[in-house]
N, C-alpha and C. Protein backbone atom coordinates (compact mmCIF):
# COMPACT_ATOMS: atom_id res chain seq x y z
N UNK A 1 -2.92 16.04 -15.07
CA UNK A 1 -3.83 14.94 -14.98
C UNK A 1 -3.74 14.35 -13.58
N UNK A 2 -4.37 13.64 -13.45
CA UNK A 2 -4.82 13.48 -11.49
C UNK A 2 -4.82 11.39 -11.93
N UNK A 3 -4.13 11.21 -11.11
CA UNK A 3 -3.80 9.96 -11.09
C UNK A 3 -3.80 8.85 -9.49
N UNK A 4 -3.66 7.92 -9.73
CA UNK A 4 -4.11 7.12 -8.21
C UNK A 4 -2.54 6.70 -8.08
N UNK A 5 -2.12 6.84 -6.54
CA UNK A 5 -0.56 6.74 -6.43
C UNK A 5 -1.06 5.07 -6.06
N UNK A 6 -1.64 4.28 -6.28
CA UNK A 6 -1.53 2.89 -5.62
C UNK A 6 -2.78 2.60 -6.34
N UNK A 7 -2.66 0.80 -6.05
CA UNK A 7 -4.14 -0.12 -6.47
C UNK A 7 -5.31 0.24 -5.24
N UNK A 8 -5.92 0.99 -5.69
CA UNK A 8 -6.57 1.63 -4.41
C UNK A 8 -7.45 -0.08 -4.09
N UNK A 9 -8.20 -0.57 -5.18
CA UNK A 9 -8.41 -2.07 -4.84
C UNK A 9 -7.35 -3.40 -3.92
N UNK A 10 -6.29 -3.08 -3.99
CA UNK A 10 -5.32 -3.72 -3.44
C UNK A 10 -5.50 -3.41 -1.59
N UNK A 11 -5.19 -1.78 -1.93
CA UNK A 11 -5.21 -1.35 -0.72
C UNK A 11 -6.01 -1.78 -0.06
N UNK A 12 -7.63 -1.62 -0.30
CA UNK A 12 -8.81 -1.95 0.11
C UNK A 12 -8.83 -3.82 0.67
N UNK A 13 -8.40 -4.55 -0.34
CA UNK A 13 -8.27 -5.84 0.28
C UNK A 13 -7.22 -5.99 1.71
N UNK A 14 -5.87 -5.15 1.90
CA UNK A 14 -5.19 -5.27 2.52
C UNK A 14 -5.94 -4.86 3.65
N UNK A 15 -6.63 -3.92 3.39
CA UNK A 15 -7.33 -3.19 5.16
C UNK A 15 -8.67 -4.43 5.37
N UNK A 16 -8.89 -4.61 4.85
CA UNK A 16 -10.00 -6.17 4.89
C UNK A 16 -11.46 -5.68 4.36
N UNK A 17 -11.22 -4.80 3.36
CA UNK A 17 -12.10 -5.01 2.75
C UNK A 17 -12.05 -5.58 1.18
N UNK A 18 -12.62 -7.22 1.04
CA UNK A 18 -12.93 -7.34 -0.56
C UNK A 18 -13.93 -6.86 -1.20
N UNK A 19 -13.94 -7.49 -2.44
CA UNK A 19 -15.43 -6.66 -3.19
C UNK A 19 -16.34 -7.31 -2.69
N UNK A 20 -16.37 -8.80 -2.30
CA UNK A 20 -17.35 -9.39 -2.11
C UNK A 20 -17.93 -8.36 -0.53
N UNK A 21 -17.07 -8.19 -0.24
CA UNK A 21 -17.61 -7.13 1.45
C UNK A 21 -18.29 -5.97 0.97
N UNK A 22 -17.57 -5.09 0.11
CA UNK A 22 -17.80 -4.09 0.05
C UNK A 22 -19.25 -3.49 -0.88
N UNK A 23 -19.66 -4.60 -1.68
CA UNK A 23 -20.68 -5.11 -2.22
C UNK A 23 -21.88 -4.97 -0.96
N UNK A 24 -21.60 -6.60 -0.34
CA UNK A 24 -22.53 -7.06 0.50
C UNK A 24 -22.89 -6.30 1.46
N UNK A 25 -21.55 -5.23 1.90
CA UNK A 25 -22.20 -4.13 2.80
C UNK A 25 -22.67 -3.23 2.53
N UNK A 26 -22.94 -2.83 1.44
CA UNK A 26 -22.98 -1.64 0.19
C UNK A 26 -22.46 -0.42 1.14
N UNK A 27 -20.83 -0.82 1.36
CA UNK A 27 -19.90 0.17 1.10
C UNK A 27 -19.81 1.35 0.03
N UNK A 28 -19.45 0.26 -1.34
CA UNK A 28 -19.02 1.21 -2.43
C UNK A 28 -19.95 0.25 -3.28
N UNK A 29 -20.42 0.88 -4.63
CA UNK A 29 -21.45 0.08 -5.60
C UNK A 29 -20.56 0.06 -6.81
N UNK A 30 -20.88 -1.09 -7.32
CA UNK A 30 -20.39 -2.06 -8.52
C UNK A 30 -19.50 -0.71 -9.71
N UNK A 31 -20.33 0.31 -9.25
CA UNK A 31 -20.10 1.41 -10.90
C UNK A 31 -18.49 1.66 -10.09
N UNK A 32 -18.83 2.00 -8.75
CA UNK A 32 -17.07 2.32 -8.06
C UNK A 32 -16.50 1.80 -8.03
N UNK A 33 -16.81 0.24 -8.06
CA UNK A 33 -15.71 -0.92 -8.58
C UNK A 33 -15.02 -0.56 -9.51
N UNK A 34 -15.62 -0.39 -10.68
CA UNK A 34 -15.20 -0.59 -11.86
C UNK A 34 -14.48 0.52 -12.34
N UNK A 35 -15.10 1.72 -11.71
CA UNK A 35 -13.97 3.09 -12.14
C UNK A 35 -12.85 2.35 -11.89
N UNK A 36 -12.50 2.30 -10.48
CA UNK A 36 -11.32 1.56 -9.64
C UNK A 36 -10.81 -0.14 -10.61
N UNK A 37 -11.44 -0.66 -10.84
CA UNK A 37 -10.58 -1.36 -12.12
C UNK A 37 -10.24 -0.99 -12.72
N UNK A 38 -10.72 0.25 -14.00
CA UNK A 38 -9.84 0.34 -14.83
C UNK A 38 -9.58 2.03 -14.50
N UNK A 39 -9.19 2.28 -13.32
CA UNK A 39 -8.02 3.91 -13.35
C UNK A 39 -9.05 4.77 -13.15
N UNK A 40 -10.30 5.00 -13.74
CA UNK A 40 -11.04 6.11 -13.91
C UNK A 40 -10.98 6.93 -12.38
N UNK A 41 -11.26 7.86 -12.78
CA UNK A 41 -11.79 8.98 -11.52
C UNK A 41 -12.80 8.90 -10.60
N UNK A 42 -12.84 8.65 -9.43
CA UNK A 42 -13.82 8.63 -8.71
C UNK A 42 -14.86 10.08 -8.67
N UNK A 43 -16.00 10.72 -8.00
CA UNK A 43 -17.20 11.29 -7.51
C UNK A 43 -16.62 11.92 -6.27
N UNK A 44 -16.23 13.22 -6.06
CA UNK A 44 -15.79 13.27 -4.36
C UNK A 44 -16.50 12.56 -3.16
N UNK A 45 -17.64 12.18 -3.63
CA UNK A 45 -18.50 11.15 -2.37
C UNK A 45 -17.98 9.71 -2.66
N UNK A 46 -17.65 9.18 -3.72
CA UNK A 46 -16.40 8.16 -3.98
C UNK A 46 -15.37 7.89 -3.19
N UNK A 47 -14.67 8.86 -3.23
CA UNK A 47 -13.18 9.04 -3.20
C UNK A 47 -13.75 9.16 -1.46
N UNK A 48 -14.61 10.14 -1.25
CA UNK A 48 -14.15 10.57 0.31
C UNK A 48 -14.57 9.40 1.16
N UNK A 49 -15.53 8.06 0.50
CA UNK A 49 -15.77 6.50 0.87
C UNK A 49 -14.90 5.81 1.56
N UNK A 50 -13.93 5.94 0.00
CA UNK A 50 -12.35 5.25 0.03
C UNK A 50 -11.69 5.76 1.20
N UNK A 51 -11.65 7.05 1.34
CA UNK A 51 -10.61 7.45 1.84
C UNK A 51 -11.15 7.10 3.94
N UNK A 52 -12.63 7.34 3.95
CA UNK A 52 -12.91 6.59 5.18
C UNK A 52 -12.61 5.07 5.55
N UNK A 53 -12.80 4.31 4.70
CA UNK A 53 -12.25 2.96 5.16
C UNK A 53 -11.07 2.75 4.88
N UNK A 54 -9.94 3.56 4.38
CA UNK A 54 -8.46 3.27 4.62
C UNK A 54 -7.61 4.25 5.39
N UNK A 55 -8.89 5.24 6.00
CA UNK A 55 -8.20 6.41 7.12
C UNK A 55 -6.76 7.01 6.11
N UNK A 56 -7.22 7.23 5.61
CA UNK A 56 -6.35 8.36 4.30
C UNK A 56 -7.10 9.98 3.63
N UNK A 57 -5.93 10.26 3.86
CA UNK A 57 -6.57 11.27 2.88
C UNK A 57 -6.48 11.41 1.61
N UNK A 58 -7.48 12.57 0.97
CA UNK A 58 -7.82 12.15 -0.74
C UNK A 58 -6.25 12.23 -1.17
N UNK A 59 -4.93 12.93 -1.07
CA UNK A 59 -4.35 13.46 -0.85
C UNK A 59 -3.07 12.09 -1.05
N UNK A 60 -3.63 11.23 -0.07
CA UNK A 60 -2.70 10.35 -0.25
C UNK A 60 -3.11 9.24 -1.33
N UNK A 61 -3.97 9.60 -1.75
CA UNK A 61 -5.05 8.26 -2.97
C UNK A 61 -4.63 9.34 -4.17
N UNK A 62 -4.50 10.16 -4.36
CA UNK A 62 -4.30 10.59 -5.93
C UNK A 62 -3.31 11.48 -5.71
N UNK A 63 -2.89 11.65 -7.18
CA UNK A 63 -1.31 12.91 -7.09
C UNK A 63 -1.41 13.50 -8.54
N UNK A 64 -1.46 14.37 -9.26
CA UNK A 64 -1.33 15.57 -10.41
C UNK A 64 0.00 15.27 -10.86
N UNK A 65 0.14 14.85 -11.96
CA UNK A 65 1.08 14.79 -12.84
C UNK A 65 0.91 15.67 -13.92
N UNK A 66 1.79 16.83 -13.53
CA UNK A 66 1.66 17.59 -15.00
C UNK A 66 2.29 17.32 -16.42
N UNK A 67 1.34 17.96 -17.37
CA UNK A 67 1.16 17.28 -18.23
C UNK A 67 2.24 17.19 -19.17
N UNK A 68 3.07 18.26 -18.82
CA UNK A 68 4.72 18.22 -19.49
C UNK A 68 5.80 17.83 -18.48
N UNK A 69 6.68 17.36 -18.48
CA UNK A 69 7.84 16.71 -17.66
C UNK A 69 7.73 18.55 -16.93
N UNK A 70 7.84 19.18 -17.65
CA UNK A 70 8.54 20.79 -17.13
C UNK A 70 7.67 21.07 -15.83
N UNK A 71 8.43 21.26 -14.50
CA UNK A 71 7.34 21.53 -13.20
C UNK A 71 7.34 20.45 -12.51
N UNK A 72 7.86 19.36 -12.90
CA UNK A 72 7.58 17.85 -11.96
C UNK A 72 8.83 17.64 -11.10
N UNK A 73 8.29 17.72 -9.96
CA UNK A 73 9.82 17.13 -8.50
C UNK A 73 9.58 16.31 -8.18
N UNK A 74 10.86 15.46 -9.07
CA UNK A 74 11.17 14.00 -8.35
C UNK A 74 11.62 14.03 -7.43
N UNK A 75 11.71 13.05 -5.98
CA UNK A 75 12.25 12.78 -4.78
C UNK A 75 13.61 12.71 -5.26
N UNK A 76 14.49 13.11 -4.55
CA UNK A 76 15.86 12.25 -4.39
C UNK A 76 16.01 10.91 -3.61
N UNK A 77 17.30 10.62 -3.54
CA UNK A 77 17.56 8.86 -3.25
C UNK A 77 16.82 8.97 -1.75
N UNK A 78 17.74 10.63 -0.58
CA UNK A 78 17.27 10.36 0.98
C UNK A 78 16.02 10.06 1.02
N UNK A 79 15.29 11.02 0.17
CA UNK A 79 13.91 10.62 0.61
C UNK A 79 13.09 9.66 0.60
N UNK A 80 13.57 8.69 -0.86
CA UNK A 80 13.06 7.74 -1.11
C UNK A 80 13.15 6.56 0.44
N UNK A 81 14.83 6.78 0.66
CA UNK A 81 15.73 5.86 1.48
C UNK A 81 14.76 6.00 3.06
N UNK A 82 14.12 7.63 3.13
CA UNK A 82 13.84 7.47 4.26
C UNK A 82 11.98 6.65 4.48
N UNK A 83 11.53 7.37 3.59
CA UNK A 83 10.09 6.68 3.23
C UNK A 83 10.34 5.14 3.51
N UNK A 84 11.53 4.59 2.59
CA UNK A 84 11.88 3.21 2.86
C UNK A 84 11.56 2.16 4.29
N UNK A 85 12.65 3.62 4.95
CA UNK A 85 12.49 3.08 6.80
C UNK A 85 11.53 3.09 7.58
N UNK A 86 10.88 4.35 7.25
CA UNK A 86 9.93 4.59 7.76
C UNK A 86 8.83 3.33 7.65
N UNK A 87 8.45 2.49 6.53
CA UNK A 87 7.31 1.31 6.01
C UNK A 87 8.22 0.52 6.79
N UNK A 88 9.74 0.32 6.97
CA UNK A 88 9.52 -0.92 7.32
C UNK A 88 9.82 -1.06 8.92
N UNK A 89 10.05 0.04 9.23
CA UNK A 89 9.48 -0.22 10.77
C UNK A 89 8.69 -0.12 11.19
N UNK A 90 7.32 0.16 10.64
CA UNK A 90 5.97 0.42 10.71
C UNK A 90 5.55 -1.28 11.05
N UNK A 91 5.96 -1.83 10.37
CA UNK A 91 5.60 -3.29 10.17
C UNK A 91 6.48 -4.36 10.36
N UNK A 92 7.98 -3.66 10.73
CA UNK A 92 8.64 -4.69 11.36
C UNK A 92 9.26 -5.57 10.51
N UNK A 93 9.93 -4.97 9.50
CA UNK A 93 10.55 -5.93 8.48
C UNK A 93 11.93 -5.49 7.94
N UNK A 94 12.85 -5.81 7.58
CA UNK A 94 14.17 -5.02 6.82
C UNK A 94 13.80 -4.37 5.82
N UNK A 95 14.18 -3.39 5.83
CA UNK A 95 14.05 -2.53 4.38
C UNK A 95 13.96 -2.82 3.15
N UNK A 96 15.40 -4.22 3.05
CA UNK A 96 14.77 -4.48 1.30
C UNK A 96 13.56 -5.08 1.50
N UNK A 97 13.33 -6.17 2.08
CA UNK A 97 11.82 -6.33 1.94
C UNK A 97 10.62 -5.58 1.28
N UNK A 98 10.84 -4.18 2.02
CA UNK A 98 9.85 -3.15 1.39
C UNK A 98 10.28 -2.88 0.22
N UNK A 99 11.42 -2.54 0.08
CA UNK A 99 12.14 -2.40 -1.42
C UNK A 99 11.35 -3.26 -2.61
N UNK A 100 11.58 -4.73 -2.14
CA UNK A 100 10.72 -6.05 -2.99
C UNK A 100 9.41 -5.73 -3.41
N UNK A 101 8.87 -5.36 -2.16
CA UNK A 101 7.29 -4.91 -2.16
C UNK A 101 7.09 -3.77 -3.32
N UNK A 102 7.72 -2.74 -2.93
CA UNK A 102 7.67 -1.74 -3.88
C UNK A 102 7.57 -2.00 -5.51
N UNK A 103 8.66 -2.80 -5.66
CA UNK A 103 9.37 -3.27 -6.85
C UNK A 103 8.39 -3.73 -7.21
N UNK A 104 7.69 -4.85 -6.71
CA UNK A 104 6.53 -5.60 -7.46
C UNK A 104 5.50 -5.39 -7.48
N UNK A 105 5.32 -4.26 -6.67
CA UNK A 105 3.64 -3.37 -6.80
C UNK A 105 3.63 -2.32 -7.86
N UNK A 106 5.00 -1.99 -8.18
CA UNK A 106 4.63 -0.90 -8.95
C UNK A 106 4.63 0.68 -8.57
N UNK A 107 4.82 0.52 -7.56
CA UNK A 107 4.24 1.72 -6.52
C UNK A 107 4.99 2.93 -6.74
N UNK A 108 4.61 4.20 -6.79
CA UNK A 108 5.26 5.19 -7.18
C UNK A 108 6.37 5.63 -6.13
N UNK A 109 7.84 6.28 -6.48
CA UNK A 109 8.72 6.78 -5.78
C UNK A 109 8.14 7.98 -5.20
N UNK A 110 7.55 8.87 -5.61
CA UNK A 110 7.07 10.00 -4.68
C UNK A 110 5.87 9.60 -3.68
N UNK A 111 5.20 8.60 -4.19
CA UNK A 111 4.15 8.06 -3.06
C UNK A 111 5.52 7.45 -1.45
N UNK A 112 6.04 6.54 -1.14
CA UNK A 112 7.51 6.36 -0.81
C UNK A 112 7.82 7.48 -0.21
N UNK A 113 8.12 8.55 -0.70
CA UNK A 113 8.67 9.65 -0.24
C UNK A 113 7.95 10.26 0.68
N UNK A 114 6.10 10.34 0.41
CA UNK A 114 5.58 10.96 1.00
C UNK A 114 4.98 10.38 2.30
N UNK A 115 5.54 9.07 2.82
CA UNK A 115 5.12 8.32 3.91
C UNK A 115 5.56 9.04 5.37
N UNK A 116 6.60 9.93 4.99
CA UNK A 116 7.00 11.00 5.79
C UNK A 116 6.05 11.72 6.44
N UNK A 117 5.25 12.00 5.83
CA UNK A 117 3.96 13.34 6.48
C UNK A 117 2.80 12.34 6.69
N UNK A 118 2.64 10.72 6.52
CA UNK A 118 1.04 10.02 7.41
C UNK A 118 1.31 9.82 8.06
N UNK A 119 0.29 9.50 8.72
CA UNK A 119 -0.03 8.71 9.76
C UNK A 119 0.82 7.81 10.28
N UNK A 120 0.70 7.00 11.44
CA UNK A 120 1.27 5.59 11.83
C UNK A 120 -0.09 5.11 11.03
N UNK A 121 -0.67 4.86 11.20
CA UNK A 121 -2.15 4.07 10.72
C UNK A 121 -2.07 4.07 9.10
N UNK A 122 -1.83 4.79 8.68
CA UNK A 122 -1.57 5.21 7.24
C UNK A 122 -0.04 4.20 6.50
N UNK A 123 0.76 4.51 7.48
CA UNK A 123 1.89 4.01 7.57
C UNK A 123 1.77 2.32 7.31
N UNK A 124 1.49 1.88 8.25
CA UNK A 124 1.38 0.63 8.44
C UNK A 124 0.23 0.24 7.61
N UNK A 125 -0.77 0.38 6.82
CA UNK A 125 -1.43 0.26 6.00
C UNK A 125 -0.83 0.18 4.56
N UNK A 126 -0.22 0.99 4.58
CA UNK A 126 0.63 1.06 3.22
C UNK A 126 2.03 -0.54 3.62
N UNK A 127 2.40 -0.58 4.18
CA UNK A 127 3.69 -1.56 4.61
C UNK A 127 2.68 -3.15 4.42
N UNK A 128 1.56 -2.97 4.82
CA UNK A 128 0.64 -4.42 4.66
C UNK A 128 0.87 -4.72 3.28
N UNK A 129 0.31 -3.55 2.75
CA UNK A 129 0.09 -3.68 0.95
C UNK A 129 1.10 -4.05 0.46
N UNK A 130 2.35 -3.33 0.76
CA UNK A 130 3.69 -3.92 0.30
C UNK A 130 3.97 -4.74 0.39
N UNK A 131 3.86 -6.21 1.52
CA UNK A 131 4.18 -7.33 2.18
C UNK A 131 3.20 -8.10 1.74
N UNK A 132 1.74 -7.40 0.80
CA UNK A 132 1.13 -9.01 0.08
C UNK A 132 1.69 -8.66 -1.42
N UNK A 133 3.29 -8.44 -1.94
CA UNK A 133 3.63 -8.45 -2.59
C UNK A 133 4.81 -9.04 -2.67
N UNK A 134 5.37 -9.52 -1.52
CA UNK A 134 6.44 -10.23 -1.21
C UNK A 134 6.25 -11.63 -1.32
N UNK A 135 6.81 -12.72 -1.37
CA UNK A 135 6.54 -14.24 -1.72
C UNK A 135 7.07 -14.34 -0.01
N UNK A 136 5.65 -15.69 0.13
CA UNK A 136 5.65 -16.17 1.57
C UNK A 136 7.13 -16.08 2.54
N UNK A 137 8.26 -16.98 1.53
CA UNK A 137 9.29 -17.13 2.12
C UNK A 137 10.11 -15.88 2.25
N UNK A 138 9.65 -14.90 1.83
CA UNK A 138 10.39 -13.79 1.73
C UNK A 138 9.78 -12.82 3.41
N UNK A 139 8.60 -13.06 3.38
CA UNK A 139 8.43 -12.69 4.56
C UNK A 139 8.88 -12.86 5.90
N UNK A 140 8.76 -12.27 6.97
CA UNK A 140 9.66 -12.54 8.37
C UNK A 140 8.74 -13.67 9.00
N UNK A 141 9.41 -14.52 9.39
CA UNK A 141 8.49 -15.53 10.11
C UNK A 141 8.85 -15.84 11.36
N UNK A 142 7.42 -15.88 12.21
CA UNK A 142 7.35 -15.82 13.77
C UNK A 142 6.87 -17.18 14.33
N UNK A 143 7.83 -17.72 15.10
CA UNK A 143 7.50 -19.20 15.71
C UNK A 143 6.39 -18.81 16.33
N UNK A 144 6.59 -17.87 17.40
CA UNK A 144 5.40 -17.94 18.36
C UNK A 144 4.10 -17.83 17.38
N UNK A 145 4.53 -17.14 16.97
CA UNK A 145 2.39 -17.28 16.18
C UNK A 145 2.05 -18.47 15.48
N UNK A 146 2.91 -19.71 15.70
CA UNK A 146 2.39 -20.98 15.26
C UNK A 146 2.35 -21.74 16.20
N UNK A 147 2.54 -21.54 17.86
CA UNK A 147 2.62 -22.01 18.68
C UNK A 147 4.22 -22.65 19.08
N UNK A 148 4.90 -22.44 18.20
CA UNK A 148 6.22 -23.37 18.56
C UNK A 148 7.36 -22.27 18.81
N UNK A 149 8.77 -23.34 19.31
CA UNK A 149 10.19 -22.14 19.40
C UNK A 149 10.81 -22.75 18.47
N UNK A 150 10.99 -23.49 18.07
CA UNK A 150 11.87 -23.76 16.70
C UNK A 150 11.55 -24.45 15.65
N UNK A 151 10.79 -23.90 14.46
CA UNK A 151 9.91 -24.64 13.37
C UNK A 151 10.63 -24.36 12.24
N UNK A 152 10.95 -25.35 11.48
CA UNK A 152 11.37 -25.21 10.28
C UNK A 152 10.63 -24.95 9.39
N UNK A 153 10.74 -23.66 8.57
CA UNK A 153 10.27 -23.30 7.64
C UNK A 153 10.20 -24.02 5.99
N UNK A 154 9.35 -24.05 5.34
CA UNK A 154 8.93 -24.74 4.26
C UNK A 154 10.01 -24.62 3.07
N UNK A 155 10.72 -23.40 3.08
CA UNK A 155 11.93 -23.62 2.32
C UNK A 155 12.86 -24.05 2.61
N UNK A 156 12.71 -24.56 3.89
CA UNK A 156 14.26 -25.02 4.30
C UNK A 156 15.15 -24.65 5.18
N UNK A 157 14.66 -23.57 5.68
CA UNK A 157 15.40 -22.54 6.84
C UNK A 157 14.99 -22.59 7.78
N UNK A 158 15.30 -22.44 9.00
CA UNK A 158 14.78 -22.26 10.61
C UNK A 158 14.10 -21.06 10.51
N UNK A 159 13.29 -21.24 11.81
CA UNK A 159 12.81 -19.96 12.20
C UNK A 159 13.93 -19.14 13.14
């Protein structure tokens, strides 16, 4: 069975496109919404849409899960560990961070694994998605991009 390794909708908001955009630009139409809400299969003129506005390949948007456990290779820990590093220096964050991200997206361990063979562009696309899954304070925070050198942060901590 052929399955989506991520919220391909998620993804899509992270690269800046919402529905309300993708609508208004007639990107993708309402019926592709809705496959994409609930799991269904995209149209290869679908999919190959998607895969233009998140500079991916189909490749990295879906993965074959066969249909008996028998034939399926799970990653081991390195690979996972290295996929790990790989997202979070893409984007400049400690590792658990991405870990967090992962954790609360849901996101598959062999998707992780396979961050090895994209892109930087790909890379760092995927590390966004992960990081609007992290809670504000959990994120790395940069004085300079608020104009200041030493701002105290809203939980309580320095920058």
């Amino acid at each position: 069975m052929i399955k989506y390794k991520f919220d391909v909708l998620q993804w899509l908001k992270a690269a800046g496109y919402n529905t309300g955009r993708l609508r208004r630009e007639k990107l993708l139409g309402q019926s592709t919404l809705q496959k994409l809400r609930h799991g269904d299969l995209l149209s290869w003129g679908e999919l190959s849409k998607v895969c233009e506005l998140l500079h991916v390949q189909p490749g990295d948007v879906v993965y074959y899960v066969p249909d008996s456990a028998e034939g399926a290779r799970v990653p081991g820990p390195s690979e996972y560990a290295a996929g790990v590093d790989v997202i979070a220096a893409a984007v400049g964050v400690p590792g658990h961070v991405i870990v967090d991200g992962i954790t609360r997206s849901r996101m598959s361990v062999i998707t992780i694994s396979d961050v090895v063979h994209m892109t930087a562009a790909q890379v760092k696309t995927m590390g966004q998605y992960l990081l609007s899954f992290v809670e504000p304070y959990e994120r790395p925070y940069k004085a300079e991009e608020h104009g200041a050198e030493d701002i105290s942060r809203e939980d309580g901590g320095t920058a």
